[in-house]
N, C-alpha and C. Protein backbone atom coordinates (compact mmCIF):
# COMPACT_ATOMS: atom_id res chain seq x y z
N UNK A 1 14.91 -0.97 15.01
CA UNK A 1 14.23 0.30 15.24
C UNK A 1 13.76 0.35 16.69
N UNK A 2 13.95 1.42 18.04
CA UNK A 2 13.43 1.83 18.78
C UNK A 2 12.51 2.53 19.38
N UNK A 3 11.36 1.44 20.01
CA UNK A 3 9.84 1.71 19.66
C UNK A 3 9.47 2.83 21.16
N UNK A 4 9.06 4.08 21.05
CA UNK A 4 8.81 4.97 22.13
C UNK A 4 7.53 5.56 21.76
N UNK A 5 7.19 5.99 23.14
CA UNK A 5 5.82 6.07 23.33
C UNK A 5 5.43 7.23 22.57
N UNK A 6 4.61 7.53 21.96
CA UNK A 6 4.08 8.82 21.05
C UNK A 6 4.50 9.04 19.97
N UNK A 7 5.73 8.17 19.52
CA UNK A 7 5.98 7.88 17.77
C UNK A 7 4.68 7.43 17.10
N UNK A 8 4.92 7.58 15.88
CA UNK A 8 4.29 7.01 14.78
C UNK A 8 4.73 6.38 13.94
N UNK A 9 4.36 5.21 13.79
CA UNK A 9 4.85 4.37 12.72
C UNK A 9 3.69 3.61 11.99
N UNK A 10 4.63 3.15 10.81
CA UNK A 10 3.82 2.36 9.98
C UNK A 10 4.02 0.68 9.93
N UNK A 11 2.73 -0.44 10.54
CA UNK A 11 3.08 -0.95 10.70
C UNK A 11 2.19 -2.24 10.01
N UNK A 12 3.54 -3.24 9.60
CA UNK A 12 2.68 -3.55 8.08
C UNK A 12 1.11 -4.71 8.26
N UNK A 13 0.70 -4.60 7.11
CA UNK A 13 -1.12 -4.73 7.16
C UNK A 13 -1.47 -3.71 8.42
N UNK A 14 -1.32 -2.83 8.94
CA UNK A 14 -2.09 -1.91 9.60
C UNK A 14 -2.32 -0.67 9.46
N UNK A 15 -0.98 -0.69 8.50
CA UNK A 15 -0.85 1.07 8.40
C UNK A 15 -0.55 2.26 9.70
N UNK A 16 -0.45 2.85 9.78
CA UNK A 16 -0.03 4.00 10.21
C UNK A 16 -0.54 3.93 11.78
N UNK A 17 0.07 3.74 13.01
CA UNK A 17 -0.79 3.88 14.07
C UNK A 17 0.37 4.80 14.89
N UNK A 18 -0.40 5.02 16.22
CA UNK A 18 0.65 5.74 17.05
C UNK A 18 1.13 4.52 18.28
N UNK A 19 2.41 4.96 19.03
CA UNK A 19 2.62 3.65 20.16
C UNK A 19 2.40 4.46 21.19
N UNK A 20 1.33 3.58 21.97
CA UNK A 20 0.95 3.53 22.87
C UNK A 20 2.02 3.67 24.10
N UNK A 21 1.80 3.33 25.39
CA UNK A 21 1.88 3.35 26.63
C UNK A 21 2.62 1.82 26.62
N UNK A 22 3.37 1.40 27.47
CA UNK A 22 3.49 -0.24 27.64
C UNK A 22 2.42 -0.34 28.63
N UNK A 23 2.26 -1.82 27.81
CA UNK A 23 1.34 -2.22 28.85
C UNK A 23 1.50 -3.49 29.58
N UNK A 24 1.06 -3.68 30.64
CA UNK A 24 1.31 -4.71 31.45
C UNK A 24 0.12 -5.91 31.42
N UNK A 25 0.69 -7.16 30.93
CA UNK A 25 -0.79 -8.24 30.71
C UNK A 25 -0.37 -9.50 31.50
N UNK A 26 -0.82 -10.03 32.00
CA UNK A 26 -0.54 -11.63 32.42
C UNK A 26 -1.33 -12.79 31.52
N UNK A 27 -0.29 -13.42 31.25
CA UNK A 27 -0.32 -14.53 30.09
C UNK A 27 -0.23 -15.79 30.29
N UNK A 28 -0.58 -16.89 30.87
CA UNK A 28 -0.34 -18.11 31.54
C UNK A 28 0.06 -17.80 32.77
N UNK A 29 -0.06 -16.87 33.45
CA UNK A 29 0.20 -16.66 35.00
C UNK A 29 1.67 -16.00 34.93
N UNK A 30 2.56 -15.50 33.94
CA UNK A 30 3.30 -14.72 33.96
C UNK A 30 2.92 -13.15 33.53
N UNK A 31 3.62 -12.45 34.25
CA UNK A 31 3.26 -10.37 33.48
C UNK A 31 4.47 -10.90 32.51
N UNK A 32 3.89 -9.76 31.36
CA UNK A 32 4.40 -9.47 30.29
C UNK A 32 3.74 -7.92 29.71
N UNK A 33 5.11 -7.72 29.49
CA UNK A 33 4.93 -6.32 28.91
C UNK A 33 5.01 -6.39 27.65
N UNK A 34 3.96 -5.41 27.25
CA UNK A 34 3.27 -5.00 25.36
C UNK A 34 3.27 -3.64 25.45
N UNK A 35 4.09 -3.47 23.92
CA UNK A 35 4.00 -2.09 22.75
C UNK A 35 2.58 -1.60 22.53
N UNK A 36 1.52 -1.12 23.01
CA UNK A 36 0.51 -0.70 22.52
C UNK A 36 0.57 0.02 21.15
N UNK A 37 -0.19 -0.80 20.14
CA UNK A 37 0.02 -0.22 19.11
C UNK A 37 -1.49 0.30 18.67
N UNK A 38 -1.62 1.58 18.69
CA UNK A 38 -2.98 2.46 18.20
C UNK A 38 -3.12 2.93 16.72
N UNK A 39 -4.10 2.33 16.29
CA UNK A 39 -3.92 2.56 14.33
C UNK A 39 -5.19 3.88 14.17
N UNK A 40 -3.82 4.84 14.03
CA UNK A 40 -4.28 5.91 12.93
C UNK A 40 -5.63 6.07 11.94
N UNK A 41 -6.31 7.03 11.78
CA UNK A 41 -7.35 6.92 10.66
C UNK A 41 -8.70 5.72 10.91
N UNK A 42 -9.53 5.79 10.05
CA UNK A 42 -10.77 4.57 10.27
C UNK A 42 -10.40 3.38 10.25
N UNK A 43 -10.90 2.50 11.36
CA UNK A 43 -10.63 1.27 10.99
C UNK A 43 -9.34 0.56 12.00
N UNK A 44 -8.93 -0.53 11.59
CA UNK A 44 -7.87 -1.12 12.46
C UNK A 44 -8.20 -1.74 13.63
N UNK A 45 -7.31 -2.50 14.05
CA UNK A 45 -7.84 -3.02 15.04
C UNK A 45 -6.58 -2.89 16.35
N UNK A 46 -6.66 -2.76 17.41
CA UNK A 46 -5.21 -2.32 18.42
C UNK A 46 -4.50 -3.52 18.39
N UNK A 47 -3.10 -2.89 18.81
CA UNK A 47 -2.21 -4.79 18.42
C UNK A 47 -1.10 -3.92 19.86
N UNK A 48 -0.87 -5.91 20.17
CA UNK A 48 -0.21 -5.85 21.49
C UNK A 48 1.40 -6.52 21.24
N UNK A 49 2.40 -5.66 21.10
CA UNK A 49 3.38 -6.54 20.21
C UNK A 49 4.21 -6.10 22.06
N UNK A 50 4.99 -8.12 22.21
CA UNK A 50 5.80 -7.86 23.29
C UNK A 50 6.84 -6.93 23.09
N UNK A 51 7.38 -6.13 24.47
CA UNK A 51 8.23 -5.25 24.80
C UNK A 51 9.44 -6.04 24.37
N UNK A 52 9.85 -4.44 23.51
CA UNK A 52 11.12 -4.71 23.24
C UNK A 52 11.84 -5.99 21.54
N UNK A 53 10.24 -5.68 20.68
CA UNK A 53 10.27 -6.91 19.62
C UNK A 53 9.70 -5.58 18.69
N UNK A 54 10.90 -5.32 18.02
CA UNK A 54 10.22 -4.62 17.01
C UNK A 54 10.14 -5.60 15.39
N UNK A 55 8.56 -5.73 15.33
CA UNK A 55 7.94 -6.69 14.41
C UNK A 55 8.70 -6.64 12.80
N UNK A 56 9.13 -7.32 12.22
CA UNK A 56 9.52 -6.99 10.78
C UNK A 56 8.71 -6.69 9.98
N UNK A 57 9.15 -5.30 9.10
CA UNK A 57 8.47 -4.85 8.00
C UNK A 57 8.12 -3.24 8.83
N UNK A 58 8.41 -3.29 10.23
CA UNK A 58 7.82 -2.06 10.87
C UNK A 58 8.26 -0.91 10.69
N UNK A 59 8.38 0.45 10.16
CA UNK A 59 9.53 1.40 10.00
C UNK A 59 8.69 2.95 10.47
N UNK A 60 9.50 4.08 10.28
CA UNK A 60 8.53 5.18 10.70
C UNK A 60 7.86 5.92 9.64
N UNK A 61 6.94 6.33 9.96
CA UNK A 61 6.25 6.92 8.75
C UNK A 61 6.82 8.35 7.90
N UNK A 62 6.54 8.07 6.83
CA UNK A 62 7.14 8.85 5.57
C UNK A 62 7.20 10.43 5.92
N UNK A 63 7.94 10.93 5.77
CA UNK A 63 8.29 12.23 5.85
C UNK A 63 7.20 12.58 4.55
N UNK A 64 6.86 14.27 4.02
CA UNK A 64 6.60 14.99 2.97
C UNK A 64 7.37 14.40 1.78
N UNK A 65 8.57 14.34 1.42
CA UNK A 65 9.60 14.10 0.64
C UNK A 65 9.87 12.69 -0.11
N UNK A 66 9.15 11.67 1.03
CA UNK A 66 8.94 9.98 0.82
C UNK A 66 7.32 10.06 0.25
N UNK A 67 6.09 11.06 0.61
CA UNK A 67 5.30 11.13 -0.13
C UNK A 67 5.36 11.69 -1.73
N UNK A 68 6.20 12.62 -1.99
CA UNK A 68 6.23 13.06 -3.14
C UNK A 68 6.95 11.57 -4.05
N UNK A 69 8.31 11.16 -3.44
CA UNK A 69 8.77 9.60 -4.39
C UNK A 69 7.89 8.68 -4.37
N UNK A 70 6.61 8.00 -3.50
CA UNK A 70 5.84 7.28 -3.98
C UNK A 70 3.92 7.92 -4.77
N UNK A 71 4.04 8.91 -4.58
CA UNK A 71 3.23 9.70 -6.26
C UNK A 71 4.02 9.94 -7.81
N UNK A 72 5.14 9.96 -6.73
CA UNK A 72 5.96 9.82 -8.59
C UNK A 72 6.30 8.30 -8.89
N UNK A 73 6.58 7.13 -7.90
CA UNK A 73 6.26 5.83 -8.96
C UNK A 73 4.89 5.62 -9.01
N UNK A 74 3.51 5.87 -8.52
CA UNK A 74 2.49 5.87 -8.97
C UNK A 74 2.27 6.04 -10.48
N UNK A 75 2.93 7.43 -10.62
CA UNK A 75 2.80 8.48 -12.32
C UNK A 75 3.31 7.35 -13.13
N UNK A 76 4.08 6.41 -12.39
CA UNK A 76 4.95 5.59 -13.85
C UNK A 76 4.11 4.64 -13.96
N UNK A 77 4.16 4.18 -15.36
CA UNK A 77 3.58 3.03 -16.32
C UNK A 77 4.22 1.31 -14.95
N UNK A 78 3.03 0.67 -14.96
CA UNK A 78 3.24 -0.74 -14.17
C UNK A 78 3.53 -1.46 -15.04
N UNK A 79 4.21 -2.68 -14.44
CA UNK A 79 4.39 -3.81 -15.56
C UNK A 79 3.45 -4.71 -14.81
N UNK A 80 2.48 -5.46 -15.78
CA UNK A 80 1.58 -6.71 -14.90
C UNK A 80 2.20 -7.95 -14.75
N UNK A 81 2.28 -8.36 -13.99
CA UNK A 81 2.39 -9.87 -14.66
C UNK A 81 1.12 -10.62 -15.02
N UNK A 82 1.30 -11.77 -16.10
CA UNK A 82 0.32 -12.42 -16.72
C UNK A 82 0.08 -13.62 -16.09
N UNK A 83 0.60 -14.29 -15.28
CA UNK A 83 0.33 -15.40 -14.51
C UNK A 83 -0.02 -15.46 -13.26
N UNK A 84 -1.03 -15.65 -12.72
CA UNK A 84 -1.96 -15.28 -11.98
C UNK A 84 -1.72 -15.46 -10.61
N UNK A 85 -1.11 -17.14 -10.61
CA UNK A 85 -0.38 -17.42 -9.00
C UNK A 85 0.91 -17.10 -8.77
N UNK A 86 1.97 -16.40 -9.73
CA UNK A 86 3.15 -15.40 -9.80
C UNK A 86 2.94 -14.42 -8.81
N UNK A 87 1.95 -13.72 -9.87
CA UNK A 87 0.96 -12.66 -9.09
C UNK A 87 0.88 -12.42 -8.01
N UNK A 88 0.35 -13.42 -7.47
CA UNK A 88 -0.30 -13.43 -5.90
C UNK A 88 0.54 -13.10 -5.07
N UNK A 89 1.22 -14.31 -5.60
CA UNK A 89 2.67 -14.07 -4.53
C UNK A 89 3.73 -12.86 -4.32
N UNK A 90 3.57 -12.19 -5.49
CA UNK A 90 4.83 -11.13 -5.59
C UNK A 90 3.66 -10.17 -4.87
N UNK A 91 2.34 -10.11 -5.16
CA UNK A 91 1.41 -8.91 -4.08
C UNK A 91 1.47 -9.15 -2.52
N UNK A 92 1.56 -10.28 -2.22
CA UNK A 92 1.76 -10.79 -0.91
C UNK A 92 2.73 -10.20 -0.32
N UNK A 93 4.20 -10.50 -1.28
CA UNK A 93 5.59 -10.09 -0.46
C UNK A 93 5.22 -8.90 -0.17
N UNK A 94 5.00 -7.85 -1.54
CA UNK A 94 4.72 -6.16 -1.27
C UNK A 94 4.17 -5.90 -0.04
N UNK A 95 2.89 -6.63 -0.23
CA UNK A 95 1.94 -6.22 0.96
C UNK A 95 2.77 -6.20 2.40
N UNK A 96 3.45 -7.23 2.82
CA UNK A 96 3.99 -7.44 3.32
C UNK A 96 5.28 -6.95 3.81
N UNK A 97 5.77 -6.11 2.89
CA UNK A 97 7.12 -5.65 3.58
C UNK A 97 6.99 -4.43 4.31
N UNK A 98 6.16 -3.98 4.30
CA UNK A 98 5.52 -2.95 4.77
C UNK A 98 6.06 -1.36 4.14
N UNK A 99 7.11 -1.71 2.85
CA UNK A 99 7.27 -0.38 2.07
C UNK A 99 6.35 0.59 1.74
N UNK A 100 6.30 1.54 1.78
CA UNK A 100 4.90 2.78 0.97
C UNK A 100 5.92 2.64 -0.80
N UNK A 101 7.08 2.38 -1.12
CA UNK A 101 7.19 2.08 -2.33
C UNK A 101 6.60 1.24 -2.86
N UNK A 102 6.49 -0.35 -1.79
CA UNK A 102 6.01 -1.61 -2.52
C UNK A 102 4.66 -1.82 -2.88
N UNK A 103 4.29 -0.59 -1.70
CA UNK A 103 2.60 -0.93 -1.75
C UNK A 103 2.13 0.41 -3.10
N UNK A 104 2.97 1.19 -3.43
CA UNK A 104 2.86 1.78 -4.46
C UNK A 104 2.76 1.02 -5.98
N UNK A 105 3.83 0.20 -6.29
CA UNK A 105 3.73 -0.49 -6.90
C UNK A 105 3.11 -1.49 -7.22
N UNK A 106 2.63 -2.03 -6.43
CA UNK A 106 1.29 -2.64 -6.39
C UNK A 106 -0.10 -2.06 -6.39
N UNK A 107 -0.11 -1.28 -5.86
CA UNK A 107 -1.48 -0.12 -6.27
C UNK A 107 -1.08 0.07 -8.00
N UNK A 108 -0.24 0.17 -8.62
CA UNK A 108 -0.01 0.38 -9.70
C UNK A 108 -0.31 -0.68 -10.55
N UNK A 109 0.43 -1.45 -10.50
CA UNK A 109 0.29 -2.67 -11.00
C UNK A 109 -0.92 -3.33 -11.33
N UNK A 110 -1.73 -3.10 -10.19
CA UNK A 110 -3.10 -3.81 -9.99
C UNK A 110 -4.02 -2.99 -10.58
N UNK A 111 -4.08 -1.70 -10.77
CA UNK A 111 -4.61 -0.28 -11.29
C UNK A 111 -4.37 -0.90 -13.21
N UNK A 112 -3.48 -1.27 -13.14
CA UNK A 112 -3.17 -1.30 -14.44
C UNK A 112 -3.94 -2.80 -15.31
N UNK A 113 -3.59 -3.48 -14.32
CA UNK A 113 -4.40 -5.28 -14.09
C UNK A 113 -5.89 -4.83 -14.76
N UNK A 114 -6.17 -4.07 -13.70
CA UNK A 114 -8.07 -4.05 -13.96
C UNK A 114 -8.38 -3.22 -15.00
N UNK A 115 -7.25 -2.60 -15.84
CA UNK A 115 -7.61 -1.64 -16.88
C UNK A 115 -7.59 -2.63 -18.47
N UNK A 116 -6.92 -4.08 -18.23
CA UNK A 116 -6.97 -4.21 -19.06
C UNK A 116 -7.54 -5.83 -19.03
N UNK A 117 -8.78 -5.94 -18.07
CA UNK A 117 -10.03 -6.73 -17.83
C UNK A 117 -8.87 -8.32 -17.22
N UNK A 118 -7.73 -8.83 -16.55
CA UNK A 118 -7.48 -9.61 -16.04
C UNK A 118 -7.49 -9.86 -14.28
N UNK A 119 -8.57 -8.76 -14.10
CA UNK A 119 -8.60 -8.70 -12.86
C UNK A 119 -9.37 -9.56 -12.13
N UNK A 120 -8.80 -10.28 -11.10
CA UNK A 120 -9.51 -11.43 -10.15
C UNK A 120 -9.97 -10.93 -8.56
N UNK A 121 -11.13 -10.93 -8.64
CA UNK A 121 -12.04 -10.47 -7.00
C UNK A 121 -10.57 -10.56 -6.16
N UNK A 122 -9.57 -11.84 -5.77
CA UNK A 122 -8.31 -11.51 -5.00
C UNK A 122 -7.89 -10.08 -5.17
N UNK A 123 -7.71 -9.91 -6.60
CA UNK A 123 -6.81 -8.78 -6.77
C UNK A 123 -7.51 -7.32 -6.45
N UNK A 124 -8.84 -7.57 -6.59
CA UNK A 124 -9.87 -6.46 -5.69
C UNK A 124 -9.25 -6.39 -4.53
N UNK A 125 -9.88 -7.38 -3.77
CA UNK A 125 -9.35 -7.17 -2.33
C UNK A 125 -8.04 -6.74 -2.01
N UNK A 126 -6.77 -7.23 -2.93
CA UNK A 126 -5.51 -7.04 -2.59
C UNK A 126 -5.75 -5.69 -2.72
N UNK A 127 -6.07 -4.74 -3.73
CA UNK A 127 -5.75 -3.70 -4.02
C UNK A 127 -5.87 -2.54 -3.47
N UNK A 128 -7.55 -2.77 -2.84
CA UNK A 128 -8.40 -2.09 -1.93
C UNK A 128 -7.33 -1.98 -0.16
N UNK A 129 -6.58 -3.47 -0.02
CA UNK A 129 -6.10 -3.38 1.54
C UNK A 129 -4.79 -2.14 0.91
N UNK A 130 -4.01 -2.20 -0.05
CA UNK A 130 -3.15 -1.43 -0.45
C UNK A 130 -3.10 -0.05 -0.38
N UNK A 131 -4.47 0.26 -1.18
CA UNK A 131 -5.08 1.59 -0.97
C UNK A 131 -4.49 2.28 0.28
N UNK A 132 -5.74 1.72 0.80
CA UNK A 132 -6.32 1.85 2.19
C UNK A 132 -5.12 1.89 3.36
N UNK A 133 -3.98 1.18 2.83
CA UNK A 133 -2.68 1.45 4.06
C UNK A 133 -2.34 2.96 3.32
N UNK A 134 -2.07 3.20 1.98
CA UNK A 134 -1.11 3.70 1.20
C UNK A 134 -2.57 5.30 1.70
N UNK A 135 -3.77 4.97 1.60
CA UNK A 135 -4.06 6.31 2.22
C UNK A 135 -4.37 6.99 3.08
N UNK A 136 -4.10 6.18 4.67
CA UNK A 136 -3.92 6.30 6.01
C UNK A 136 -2.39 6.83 6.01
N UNK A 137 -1.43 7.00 5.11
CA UNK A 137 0.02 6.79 5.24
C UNK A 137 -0.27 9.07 5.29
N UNK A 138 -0.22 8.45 3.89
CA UNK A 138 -0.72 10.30 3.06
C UNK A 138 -1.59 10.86 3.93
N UNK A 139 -2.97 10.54 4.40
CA UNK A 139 -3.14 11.58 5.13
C UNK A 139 -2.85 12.46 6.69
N UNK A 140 -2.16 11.04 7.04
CA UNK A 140 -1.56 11.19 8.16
C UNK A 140 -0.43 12.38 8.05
N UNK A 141 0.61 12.20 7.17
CA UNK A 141 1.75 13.14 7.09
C UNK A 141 1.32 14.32 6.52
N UNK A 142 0.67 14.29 5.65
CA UNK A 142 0.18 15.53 4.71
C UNK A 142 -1.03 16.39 5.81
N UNK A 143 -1.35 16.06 6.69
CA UNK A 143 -2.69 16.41 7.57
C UNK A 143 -3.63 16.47 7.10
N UNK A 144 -4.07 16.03 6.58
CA UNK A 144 -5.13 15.93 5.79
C UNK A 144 -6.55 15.02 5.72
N UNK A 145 -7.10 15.01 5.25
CA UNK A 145 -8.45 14.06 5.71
C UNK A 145 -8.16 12.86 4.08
N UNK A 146 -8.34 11.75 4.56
CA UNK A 146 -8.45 10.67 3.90
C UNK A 146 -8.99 10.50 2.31
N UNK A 147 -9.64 11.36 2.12
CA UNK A 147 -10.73 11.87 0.63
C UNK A 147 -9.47 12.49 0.29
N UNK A 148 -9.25 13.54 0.30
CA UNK A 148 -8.11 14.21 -0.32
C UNK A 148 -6.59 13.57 -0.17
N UNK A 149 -6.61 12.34 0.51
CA UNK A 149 -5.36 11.18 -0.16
C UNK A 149 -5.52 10.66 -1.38
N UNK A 150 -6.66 10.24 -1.16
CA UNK A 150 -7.12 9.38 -2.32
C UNK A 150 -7.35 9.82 -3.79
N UNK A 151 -7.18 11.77 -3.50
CA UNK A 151 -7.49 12.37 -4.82
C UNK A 151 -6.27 12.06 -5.53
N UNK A 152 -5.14 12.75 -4.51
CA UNK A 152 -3.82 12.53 -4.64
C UNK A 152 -3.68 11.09 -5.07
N UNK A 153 -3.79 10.08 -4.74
CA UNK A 153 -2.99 8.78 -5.33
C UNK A 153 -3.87 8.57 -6.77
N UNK A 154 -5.51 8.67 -6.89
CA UNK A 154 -6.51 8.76 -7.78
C UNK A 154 -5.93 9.44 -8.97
N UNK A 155 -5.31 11.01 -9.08
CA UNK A 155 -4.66 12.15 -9.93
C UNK A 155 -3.24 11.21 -10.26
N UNK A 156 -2.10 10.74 -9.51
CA UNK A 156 -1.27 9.69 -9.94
C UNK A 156 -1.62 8.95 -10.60
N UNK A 157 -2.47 8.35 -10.72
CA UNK A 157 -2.72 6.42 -11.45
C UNK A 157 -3.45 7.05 -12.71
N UNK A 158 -3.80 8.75 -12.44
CA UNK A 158 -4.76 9.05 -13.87
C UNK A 158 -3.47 9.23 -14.43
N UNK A 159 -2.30 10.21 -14.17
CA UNK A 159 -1.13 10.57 -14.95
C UNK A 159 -0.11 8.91 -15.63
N UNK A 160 -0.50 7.72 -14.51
CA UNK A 160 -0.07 6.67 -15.22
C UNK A 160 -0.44 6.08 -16.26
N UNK A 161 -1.90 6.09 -16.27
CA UNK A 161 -2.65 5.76 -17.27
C UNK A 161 -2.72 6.19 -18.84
N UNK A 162 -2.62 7.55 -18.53
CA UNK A 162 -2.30 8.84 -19.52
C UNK A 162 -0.97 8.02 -20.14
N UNK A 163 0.00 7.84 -19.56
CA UNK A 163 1.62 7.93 -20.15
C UNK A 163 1.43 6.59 -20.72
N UNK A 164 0.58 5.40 -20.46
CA UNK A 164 0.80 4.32 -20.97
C UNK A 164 -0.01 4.20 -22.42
N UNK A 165 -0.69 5.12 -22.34
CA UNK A 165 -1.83 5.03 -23.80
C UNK A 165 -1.09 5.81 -24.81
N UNK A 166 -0.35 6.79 -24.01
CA UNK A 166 0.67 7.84 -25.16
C UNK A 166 1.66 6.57 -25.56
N UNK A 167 2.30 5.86 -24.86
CA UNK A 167 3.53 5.07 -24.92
C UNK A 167 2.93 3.53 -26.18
N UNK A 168 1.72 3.40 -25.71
CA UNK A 168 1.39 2.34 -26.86
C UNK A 168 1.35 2.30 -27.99
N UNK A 169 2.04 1.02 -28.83
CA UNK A 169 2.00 1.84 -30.28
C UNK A 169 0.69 1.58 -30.80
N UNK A 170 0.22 2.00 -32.27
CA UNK A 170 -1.06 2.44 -33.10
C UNK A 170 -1.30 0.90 -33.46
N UNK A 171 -2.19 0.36 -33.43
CA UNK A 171 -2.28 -1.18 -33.81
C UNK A 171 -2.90 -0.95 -35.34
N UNK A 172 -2.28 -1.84 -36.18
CA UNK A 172 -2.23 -1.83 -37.82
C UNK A 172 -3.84 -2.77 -37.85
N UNK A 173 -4.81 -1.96 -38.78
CA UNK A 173 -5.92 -3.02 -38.54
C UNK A 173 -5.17 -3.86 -39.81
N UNK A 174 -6.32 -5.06 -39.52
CA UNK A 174 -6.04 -6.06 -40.69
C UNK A 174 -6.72 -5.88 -41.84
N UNK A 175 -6.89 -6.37 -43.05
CA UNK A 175 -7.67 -6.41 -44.19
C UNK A 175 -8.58 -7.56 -43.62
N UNK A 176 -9.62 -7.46 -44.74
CA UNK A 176 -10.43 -8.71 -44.60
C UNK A 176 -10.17 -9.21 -45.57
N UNK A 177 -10.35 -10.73 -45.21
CA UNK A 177 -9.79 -11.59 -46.68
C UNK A 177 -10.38 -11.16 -47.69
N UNK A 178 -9.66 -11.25 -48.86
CA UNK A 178 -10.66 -11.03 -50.07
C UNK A 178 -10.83 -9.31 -50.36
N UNK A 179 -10.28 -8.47 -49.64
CA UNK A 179 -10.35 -7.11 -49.99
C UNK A 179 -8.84 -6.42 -49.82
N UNK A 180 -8.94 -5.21 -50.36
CA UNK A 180 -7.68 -4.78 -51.25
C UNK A 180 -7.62 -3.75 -50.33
């Protein structure tokens, strides 16, 4: 991908920033030129990636059309996994690839985790950094202010929730011993 000045991209654990200006730094007594990278929305911190290294996982930010496909895998039912350091790791890769699908699915996933009490303070935090890229992404493209991302992804995970309680079957109570 070819990184120019006044694009926007999404860039992963940072979310959404604009590129800067190159900039010129001396580093052990050599100049070296850096991608100024400026992050979008609250928060972030500026990142100096050398000229001409476009970082993996980095891509451009979602059109209207890439927001509507990751509210619609939001709407869908997550699968959890039950093993905890599995887990971690498959949230890591997501986090990490810097997809708005992966980090969808994981907002999902983890949405779904804490609904049914196996949720670990990690998976707080994981979920919250997820958010938080996934709603710097939305309000950026949509123009919008950050609260009204969050309604949007918030209104998704309610429609997931919804489809998974319809989808469960009726659990048969038991008798108690000794009664008819």
């Amino acid at each position: 991908m070819r990184l120019s000045v006044g694009s926007k991209v999404s860039y992963p654990y940072q979310g959404p920033c604009l590129i800067g200006d190159v900039v010129t730094k001396v580093i052990d007594g050599e100049r070296t030129e850096f991608h100024h990278f400026i992050p979008l929305g609250r928060g972030g911190a500026e990142l100096f990636v050398p000229f001409g290294q476009a970082p993996k996982g980095i891509r451009r930010l979602l059109d209207e059309s890439g927001i509507v496909a990751v509210l619609g895998r939001l709407r869908k039912p997550a699968a959890v996994a039950a093993d905890g350091k599995q887990r971690n790791a498959d949230n890591l890769k997501l986090l990490a690839s810097g997809s708005a699908l992966d980090l969808a699915e994981l907002i999902a996933s983890l949405t779904a985790l804490r609904g049914v009490n196996r949720f670990t303070s990690n998976d707080g935090g994981t979920l919250e950094r997820a958010r938080r890229l996934l709603v710097r992404e939305i309000a950026e493209v949509m123009g919008e202010g950050e609260e009204a991302a969050e309604e949007r992804i918030d209104a998704a995970l309610a429609e997931s929730c919804a489809e998974a309680k319809r989808s469960e079957k009726p659990r048969r109570r038991r008798k108690a011993p000794g009664k008819r």
